[in-house]
Protein backbone atom coordinates (compact mmCIF):
# COMPACT_ATOMS: atom_id res chain seq x y z
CA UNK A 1 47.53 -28.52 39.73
CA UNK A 2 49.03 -25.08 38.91
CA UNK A 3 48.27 -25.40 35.58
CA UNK A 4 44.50 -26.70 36.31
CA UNK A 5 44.19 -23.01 38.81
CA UNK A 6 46.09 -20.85 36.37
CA UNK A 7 43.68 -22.20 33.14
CA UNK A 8 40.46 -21.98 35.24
CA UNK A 9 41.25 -17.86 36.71
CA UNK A 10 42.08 -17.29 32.83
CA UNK A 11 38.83 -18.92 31.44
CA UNK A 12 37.26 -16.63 34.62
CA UNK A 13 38.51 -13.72 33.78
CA UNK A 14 37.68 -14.33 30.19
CA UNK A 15 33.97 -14.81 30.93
CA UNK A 16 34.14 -11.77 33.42
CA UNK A 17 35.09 -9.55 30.20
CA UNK A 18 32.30 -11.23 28.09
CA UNK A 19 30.04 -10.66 30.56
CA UNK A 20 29.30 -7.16 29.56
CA UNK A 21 25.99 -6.66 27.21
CA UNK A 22 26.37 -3.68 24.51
CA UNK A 23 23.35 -1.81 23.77
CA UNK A 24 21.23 -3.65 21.50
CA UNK A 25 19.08 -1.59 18.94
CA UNK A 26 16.14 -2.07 21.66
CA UNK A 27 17.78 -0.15 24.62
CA UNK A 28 19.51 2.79 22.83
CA UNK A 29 17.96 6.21 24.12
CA UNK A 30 15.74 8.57 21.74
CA UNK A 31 15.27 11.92 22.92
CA UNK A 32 12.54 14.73 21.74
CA UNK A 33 15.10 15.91 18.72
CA UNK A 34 14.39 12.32 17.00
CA UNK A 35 10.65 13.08 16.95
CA UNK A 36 9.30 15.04 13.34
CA UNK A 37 8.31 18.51 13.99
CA UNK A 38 4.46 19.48 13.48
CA UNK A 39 4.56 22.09 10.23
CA UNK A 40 3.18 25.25 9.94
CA UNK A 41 0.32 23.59 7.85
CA UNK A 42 -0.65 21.41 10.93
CA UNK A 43 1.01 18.11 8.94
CA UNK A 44 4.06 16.13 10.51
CA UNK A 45 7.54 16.70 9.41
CA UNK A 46 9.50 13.86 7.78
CA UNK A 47 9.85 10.67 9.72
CA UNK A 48 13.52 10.17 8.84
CA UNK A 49 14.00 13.35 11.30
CA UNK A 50 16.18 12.38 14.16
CA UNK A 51 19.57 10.03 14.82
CA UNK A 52 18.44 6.56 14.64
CA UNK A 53 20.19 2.91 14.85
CA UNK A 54 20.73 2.36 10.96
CA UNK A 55 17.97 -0.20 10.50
CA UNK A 56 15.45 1.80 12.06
CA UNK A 57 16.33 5.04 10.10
CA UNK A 58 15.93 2.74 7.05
CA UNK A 59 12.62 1.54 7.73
CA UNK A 60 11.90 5.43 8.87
CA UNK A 61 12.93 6.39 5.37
CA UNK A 62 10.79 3.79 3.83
CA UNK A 63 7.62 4.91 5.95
CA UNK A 64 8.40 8.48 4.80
CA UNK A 65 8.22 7.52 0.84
CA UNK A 66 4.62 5.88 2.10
CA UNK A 67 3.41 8.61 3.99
CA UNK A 68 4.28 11.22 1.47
CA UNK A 69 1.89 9.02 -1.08
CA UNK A 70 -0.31 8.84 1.95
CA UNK A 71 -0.26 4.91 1.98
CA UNK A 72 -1.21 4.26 5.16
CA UNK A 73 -1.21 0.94 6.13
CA UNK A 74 2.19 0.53 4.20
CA UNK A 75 3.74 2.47 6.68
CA UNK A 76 2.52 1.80 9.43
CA UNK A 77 3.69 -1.78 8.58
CA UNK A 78 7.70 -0.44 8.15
CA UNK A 79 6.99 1.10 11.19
CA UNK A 80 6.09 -2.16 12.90
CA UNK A 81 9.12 -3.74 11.56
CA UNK A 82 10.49 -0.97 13.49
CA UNK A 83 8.86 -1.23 16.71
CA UNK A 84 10.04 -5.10 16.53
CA UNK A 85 13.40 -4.11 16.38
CA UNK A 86 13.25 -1.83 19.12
CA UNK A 87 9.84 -2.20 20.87
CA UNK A 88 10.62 0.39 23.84
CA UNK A 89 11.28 3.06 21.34
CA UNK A 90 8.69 5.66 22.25
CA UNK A 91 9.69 7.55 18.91
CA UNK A 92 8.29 4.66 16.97
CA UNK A 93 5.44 4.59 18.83
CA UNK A 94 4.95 8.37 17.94
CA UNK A 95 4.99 7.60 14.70
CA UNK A 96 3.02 5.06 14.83
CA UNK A 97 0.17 6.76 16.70
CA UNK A 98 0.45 9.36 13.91
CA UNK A 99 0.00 7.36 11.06
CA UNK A 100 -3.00 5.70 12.62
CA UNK A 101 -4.58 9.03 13.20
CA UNK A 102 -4.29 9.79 9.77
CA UNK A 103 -6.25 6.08 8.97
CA UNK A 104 -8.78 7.66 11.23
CA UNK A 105 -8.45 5.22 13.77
CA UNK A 106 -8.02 7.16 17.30
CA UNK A 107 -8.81 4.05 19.84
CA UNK A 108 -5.14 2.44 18.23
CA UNK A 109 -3.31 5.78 18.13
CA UNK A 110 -4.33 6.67 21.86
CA UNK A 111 -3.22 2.96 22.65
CA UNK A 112 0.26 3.48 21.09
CA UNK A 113 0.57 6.67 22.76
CA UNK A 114 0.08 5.03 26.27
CA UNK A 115 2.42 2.38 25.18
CA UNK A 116 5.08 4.78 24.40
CA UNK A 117 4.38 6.97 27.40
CA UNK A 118 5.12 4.04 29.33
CA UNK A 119 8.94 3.57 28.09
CA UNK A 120 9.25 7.52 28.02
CA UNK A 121 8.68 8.14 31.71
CA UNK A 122 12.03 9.17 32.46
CA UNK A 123 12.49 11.79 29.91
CA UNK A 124 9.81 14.74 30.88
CA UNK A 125 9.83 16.22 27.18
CA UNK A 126 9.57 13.39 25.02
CA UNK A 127 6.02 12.51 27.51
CA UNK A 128 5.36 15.95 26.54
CA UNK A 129 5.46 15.06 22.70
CA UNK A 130 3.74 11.82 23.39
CA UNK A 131 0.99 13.63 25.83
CA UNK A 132 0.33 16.64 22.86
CA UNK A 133 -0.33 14.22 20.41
CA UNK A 134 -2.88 12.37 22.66
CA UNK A 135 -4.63 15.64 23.35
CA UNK A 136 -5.61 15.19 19.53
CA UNK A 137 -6.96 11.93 19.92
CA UNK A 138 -9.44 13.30 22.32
């Protein structure tokens, strides 16, 4: 009976250590200083800017080669891959909204920005990112 208490508060306290979740690639926090810089020129900065969980600066990287060629819809599909890694990511979303500006297609880039306002309410200056680059969707 000892045995049968002793084995069952050490397979407790085993579970009670397991029971804490990491942070997954989908909750990690991005603040304002992951978002590319608007350029003197009026074009965005690189997309790689920024400290990003490694698969998501990958596919960043990726979308940059693409948007430097200005192949649009190729990066804004590495940048999906993104957002379905981390879908609460508001710097994706940025991104994301940017490229489809650049397509010419404002209704989807002021959707993504709302999206990404949504999971950036806590953080004042990364809204304020998200909220200049909806002004030019107007």
């Amino acid at each position: 009976m000892v045995r049968l208490v002793v084995l069952i508060f050490t397979f407790s306290a085993f579970l009670a250590g397991c029971s804490a979740v990491p942070e997954g690639p989908d909750q990690q926090r991005v603040n304002v200083a992951a978002l590319p810089d608007w350029q003197a020129d009026g074009s965005m900065g690189s997309f790689t800017e920024g400290n990003h969980h490694p698969a998501i600066a990958s596919l960043f990287a990726k979308a940059e080669i693409e948007r430097r060629k200005q192949r649009w819809r190729s990066a804004m599909t590495y940048l999906d891959q993104a957002r379905q890694i981390q879908p609460r990511n508001p710097a994706v979303f940025y991104r994301q909204a940017w490229v489809s500006l650049q397509m010419g297609d404002r209704a989807q880039a002021r959707n993504l920005l709302q999206r990404g306002l949504v999971f950036a309410q806590s953080d004042v200056a990364m809204t304020e990112r998200l909220n200049q680059l909806l002004a030019q969707c107007q």
